[in-house]
PDB file of N, CA and C in Angstrom:
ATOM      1  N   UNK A   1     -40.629 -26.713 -35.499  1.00  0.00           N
ATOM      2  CA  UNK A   1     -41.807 -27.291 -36.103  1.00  0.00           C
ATOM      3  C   UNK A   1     -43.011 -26.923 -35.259  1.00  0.00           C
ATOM      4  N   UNK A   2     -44.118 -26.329 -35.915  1.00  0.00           N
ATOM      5  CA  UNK A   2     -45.308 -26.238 -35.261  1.00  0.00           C
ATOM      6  C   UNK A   2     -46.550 -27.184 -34.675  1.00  0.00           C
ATOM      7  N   UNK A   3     -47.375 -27.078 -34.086  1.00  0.00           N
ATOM      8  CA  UNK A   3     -47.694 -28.158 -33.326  1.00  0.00           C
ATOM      9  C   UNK A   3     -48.645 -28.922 -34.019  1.00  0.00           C
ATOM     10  N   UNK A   4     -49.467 -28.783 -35.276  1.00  0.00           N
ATOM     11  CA  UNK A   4     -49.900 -29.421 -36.035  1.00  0.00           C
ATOM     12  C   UNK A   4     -49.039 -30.286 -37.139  1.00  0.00           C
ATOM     13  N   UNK A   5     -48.050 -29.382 -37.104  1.00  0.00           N
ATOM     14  CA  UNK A   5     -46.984 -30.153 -38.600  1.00  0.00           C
ATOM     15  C   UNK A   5     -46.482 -31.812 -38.452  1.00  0.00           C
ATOM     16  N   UNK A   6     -46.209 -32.190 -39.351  1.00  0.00           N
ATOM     17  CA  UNK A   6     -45.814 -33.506 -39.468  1.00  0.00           C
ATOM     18  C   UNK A   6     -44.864 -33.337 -40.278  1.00  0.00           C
ATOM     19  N   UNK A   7     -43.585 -34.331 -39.288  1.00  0.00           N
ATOM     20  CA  UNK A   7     -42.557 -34.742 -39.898  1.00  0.00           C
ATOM     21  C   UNK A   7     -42.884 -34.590 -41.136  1.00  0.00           C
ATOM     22  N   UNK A   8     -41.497 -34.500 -42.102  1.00  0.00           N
ATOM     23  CA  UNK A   8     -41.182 -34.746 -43.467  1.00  0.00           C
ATOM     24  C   UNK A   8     -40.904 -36.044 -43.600  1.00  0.00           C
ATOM     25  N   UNK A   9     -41.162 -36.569 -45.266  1.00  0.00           N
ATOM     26  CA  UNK A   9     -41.074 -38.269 -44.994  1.00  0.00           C
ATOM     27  C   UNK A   9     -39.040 -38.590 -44.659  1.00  0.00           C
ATOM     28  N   UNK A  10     -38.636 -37.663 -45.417  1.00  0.00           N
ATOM     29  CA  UNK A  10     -37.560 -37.613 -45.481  1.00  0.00           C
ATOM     30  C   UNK A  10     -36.520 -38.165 -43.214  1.00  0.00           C
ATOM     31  N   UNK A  11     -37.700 -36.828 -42.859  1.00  0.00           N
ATOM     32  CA  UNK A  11     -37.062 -36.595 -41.376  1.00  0.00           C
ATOM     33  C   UNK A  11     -37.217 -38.534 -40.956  1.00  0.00           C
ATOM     34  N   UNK A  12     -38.682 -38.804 -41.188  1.00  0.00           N
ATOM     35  CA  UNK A  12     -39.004 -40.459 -40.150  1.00  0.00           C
ATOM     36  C   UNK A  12     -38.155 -41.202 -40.940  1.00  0.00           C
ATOM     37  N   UNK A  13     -37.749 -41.072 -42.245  1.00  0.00           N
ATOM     38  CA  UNK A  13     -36.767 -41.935 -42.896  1.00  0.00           C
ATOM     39  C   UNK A  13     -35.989 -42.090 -41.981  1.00  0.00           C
ATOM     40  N   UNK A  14     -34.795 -40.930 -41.813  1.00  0.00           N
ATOM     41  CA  UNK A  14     -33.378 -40.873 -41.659  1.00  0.00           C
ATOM     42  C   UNK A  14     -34.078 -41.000 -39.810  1.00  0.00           C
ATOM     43  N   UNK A  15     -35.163 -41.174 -39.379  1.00  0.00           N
ATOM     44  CA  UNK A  15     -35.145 -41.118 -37.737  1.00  0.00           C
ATOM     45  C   UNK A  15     -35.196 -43.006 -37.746  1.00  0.00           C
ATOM     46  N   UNK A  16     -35.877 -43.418 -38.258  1.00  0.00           N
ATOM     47  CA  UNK A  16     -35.662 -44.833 -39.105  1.00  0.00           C
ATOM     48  C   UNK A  16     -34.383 -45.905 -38.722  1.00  0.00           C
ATOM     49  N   UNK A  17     -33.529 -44.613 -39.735  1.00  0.00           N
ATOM     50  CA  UNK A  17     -32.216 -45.220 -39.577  1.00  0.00           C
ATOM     51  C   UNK A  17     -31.080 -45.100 -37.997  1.00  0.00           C
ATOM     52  N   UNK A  18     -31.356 -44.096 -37.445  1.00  0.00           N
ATOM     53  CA  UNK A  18     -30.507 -43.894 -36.215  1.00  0.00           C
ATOM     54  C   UNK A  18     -30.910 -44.231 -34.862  1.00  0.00           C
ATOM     55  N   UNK A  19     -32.412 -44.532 -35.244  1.00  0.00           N
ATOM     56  CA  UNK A  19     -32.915 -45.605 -33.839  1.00  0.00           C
ATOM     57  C   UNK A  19     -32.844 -47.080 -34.114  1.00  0.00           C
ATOM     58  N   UNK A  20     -31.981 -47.640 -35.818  1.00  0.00           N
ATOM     59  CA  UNK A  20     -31.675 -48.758 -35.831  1.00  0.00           C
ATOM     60  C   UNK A  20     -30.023 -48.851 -35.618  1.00  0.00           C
ATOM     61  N   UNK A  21     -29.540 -47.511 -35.833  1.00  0.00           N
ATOM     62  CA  UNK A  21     -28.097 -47.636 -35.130  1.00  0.00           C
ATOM     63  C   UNK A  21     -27.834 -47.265 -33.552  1.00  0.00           C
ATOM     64  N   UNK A  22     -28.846 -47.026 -32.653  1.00  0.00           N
ATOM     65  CA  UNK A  22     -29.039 -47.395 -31.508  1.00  0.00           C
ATOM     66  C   UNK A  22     -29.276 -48.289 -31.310  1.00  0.00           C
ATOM     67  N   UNK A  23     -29.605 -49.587 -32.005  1.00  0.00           N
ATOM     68  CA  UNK A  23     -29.536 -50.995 -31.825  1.00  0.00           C
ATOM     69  C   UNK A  23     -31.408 -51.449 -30.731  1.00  0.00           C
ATOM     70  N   UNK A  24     -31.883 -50.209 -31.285  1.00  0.00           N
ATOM     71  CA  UNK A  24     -33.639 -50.621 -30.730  1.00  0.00           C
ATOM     72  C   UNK A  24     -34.022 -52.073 -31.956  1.00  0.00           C
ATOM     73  N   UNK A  25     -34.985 -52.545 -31.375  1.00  0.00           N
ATOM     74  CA  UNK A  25     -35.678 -53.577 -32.085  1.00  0.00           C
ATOM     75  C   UNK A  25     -36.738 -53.849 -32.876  1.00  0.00           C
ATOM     76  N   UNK A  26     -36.878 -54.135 -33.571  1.00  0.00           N
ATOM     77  CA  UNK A  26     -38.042 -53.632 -34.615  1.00  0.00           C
ATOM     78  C   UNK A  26     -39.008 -52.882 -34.214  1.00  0.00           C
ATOM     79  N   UNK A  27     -39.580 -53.735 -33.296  1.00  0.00           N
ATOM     80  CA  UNK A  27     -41.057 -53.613 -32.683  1.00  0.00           C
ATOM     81  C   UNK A  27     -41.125 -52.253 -31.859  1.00  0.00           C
ATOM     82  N   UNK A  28     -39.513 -51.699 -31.333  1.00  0.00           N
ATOM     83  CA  UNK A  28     -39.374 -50.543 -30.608  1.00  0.00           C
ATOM     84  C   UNK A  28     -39.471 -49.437 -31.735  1.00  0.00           C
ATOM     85  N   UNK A  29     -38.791 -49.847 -32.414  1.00  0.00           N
ATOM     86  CA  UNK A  29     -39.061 -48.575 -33.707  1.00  0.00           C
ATOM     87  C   UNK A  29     -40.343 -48.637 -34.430  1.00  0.00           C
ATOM     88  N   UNK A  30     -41.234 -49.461 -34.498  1.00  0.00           N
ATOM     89  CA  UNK A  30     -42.066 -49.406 -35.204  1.00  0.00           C
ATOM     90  C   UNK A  30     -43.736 -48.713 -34.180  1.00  0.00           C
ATOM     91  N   UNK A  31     -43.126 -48.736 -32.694  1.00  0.00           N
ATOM     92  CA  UNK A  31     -43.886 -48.326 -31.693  1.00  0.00           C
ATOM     93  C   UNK A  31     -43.673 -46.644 -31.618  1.00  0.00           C
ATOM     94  N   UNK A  32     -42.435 -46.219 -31.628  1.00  0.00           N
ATOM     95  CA  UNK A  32     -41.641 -44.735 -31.779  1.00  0.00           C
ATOM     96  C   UNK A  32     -42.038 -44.175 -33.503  1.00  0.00           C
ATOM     97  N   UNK A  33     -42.091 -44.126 -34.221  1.00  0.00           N
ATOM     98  CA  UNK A  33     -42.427 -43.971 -35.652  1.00  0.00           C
ATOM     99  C   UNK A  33     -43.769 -44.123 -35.999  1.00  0.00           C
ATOM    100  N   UNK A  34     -44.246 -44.995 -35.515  1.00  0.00           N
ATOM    101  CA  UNK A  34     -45.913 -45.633 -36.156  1.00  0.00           C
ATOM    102  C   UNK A  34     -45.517 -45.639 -37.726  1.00  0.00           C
ATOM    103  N   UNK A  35     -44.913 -46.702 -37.615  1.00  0.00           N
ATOM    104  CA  UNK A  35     -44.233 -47.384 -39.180  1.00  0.00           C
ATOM    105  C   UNK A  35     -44.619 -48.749 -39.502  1.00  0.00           C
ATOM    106  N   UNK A  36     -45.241 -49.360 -40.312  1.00  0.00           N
ATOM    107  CA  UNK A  36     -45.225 -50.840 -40.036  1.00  0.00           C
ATOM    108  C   UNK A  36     -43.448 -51.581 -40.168  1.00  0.00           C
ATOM    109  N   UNK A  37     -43.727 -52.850 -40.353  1.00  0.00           N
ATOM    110  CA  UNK A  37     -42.576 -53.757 -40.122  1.00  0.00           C
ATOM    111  C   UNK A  37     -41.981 -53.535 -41.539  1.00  0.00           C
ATOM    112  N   UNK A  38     -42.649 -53.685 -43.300  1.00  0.00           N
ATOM    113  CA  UNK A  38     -42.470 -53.632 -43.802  1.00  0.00           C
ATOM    114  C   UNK A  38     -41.569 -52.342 -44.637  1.00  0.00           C
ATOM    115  N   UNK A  39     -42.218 -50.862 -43.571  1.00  0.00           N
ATOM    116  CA  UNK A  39     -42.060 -50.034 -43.644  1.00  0.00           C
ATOM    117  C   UNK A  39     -40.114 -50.193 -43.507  1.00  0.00           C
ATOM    118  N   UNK A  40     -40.248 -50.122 -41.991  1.00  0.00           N
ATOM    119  CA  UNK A  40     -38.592 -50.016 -41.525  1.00  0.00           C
ATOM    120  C   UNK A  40     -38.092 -50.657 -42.600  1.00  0.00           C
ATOM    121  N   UNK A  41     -37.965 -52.163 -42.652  1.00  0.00           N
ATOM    122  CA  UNK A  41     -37.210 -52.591 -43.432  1.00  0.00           C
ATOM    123  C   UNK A  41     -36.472 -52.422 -44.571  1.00  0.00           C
ATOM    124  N   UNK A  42     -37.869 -51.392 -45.561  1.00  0.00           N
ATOM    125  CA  UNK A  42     -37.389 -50.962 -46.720  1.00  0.00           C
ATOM    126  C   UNK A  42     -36.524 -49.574 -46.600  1.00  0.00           C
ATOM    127  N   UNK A  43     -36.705 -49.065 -45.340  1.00  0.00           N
ATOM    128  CA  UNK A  43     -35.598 -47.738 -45.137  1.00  0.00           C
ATOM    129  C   UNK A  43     -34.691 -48.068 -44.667  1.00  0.00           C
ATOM    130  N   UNK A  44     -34.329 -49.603 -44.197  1.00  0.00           N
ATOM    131  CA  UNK A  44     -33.248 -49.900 -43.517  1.00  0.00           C
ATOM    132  C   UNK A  44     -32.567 -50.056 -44.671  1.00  0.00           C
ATOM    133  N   UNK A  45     -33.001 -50.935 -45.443  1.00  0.00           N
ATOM    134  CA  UNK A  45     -32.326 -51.906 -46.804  1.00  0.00           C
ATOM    135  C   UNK A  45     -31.446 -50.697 -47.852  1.00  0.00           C
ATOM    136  N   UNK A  46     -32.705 -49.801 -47.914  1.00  0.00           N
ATOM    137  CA  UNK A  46     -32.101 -48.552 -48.965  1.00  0.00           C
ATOM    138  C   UNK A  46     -31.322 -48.126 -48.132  1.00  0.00           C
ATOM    139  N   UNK A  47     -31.298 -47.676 -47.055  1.00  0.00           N
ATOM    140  CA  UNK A  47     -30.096 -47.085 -46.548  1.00  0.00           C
ATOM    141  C   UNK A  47     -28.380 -47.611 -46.879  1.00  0.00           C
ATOM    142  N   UNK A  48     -28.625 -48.911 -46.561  1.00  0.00           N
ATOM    143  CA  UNK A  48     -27.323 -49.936 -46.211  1.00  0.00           C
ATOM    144  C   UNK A  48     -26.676 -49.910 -47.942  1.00  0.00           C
ATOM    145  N   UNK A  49     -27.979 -50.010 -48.570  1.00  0.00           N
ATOM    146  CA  UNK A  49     -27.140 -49.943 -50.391  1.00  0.00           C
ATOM    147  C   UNK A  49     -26.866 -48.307 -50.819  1.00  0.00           C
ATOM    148  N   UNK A  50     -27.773 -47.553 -50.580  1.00  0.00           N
ATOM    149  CA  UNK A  50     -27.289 -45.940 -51.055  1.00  0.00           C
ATOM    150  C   UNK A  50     -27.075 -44.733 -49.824  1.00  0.00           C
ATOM    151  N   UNK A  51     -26.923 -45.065 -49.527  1.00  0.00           N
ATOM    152  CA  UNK A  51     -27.030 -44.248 -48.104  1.00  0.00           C
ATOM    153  C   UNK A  51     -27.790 -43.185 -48.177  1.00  0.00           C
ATOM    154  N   UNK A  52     -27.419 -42.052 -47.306  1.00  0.00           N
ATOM    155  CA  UNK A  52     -28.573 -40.960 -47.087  1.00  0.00           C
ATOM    156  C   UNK A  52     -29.249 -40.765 -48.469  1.00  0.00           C
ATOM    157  N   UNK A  53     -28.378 -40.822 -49.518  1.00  0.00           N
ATOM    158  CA  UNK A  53     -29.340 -40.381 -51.059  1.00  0.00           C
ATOM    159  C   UNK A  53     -30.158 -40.896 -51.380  1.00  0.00           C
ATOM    160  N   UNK A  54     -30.163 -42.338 -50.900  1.00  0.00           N
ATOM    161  CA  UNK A  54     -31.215 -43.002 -50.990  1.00  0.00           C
ATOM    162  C   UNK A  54     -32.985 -42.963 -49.829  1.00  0.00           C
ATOM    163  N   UNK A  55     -32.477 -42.083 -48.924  1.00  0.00           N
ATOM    164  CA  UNK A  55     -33.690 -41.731 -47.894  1.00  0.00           C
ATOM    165  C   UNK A  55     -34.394 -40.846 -48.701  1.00  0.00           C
ATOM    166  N   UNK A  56     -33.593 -39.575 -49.021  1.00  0.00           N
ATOM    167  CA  UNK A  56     -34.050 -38.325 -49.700  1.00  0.00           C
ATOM    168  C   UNK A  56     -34.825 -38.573 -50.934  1.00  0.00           C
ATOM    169  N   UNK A  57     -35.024 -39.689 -51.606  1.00  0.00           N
ATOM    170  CA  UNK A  57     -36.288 -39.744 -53.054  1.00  0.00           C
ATOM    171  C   UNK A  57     -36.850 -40.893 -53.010  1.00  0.00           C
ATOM    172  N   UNK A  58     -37.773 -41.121 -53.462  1.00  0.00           N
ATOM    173  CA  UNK A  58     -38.718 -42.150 -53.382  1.00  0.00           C
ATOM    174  C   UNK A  58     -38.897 -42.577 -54.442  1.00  0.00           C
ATOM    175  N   UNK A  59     -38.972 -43.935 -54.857  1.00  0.00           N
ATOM    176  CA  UNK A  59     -38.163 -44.890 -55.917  1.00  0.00           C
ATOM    177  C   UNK A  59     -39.586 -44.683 -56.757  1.00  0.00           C
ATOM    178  N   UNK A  60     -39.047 -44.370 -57.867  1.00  0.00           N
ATOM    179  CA  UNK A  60     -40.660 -44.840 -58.938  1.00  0.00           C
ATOM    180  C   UNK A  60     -40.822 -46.085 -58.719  1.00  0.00           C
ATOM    181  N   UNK A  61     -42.586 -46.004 -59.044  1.00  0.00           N
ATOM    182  CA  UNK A  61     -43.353 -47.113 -59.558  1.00  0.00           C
ATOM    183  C   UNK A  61     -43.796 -47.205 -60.828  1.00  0.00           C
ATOM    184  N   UNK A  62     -44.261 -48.173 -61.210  1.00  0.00           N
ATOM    185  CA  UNK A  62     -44.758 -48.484 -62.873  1.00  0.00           C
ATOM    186  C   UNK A  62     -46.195 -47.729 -62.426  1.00  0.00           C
ATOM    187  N   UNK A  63     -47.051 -47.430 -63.633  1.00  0.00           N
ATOM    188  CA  UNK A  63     -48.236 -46.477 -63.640  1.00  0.00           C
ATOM    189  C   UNK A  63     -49.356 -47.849 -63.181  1.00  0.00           C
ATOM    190  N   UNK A  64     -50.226 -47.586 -62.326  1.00  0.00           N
ATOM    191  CA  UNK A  64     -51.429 -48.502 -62.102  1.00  0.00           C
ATOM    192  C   UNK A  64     -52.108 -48.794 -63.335  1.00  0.00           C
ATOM    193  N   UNK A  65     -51.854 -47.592 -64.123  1.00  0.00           N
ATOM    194  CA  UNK A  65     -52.811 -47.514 -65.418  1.00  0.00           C
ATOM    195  C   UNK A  65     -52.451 -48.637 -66.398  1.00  0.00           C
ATOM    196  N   UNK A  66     -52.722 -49.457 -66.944  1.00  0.00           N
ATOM    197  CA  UNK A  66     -52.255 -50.377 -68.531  1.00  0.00           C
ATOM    198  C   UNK A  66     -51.810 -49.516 -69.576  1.00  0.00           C
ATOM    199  N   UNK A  67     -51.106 -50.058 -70.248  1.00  0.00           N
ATOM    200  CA  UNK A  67     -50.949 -49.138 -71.400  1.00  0.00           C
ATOM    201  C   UNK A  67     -52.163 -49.394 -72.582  1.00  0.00           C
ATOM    202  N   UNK A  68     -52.067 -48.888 -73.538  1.00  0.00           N
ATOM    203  CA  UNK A  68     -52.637 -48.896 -74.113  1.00  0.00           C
ATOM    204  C   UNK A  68     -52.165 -50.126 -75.329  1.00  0.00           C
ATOM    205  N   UNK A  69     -53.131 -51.447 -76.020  1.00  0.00           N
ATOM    206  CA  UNK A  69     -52.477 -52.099 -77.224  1.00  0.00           C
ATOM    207  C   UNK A  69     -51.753 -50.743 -78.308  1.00  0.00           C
ATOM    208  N   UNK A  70     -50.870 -51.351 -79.031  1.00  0.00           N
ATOM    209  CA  UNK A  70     -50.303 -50.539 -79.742  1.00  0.00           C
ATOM    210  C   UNK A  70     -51.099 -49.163 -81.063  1.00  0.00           C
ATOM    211  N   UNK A  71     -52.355 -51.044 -81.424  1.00  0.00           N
ATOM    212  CA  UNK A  71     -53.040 -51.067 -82.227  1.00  0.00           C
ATOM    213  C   UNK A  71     -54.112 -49.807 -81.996  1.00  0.00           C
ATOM    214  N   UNK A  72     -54.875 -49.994 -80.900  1.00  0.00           N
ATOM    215  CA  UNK A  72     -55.782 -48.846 -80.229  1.00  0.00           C
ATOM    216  C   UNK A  72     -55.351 -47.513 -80.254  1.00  0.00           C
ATOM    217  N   UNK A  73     -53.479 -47.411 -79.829  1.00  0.00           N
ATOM    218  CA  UNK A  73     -52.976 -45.918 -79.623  1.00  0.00           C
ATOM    219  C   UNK A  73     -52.391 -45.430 -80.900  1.00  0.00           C
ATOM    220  N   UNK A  74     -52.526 -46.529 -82.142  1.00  0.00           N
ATOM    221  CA  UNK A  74     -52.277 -45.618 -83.162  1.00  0.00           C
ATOM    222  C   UNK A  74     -53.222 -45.324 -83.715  1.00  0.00           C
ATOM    223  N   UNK A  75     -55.112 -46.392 -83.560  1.00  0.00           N
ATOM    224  CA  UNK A  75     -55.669 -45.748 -84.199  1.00  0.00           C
ATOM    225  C   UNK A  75     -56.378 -44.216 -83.964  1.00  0.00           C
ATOM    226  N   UNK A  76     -56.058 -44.088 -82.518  1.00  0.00           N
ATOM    227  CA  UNK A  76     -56.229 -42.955 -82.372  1.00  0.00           C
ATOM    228  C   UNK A  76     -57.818 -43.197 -81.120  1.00  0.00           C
ATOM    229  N   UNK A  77     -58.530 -44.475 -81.186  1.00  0.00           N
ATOM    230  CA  UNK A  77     -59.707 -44.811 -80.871  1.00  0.00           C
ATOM    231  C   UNK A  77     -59.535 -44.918 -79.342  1.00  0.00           C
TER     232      UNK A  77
END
């Protein structure tokens, strides 16, 4: 890796997970990573239910956008 590059999200994921199976403590991983608290947790959690497959993609979200009433998108307006 070159000296500007940044980790892949994928790499701090799975680095995530093996400085929590070194048995470091939140606050140590979240000092090593620059991750918040909320962060770890949710790579810990996905890990423990899907394992690595679950590091490798990033879960959809619903669109910020509203949909449209039904009424509006059929009239076309």
């Amino acid at each position: 890796m070159g000296g500007s590059e940044q980790p892949s999200e994928a790499c701090v994921r799975a680095r995530i997970v093996l400085l929590t199976a070194e048995d470091l403590g939140t606050n140590e991983i979240m000092r090593r990573t620059g991750k918040s608290k909320t962060c770890l947790w949710r790579w810990q959690e996905r890990f423990m239910h899907e394992g690595v497959d679950g590091l490798l993609r990033d879960k959809t979200r619903p669109s910020r956008i509203t949909p449209l009433p039904p009424a509006v998108a059929e009239s076309g307006s």
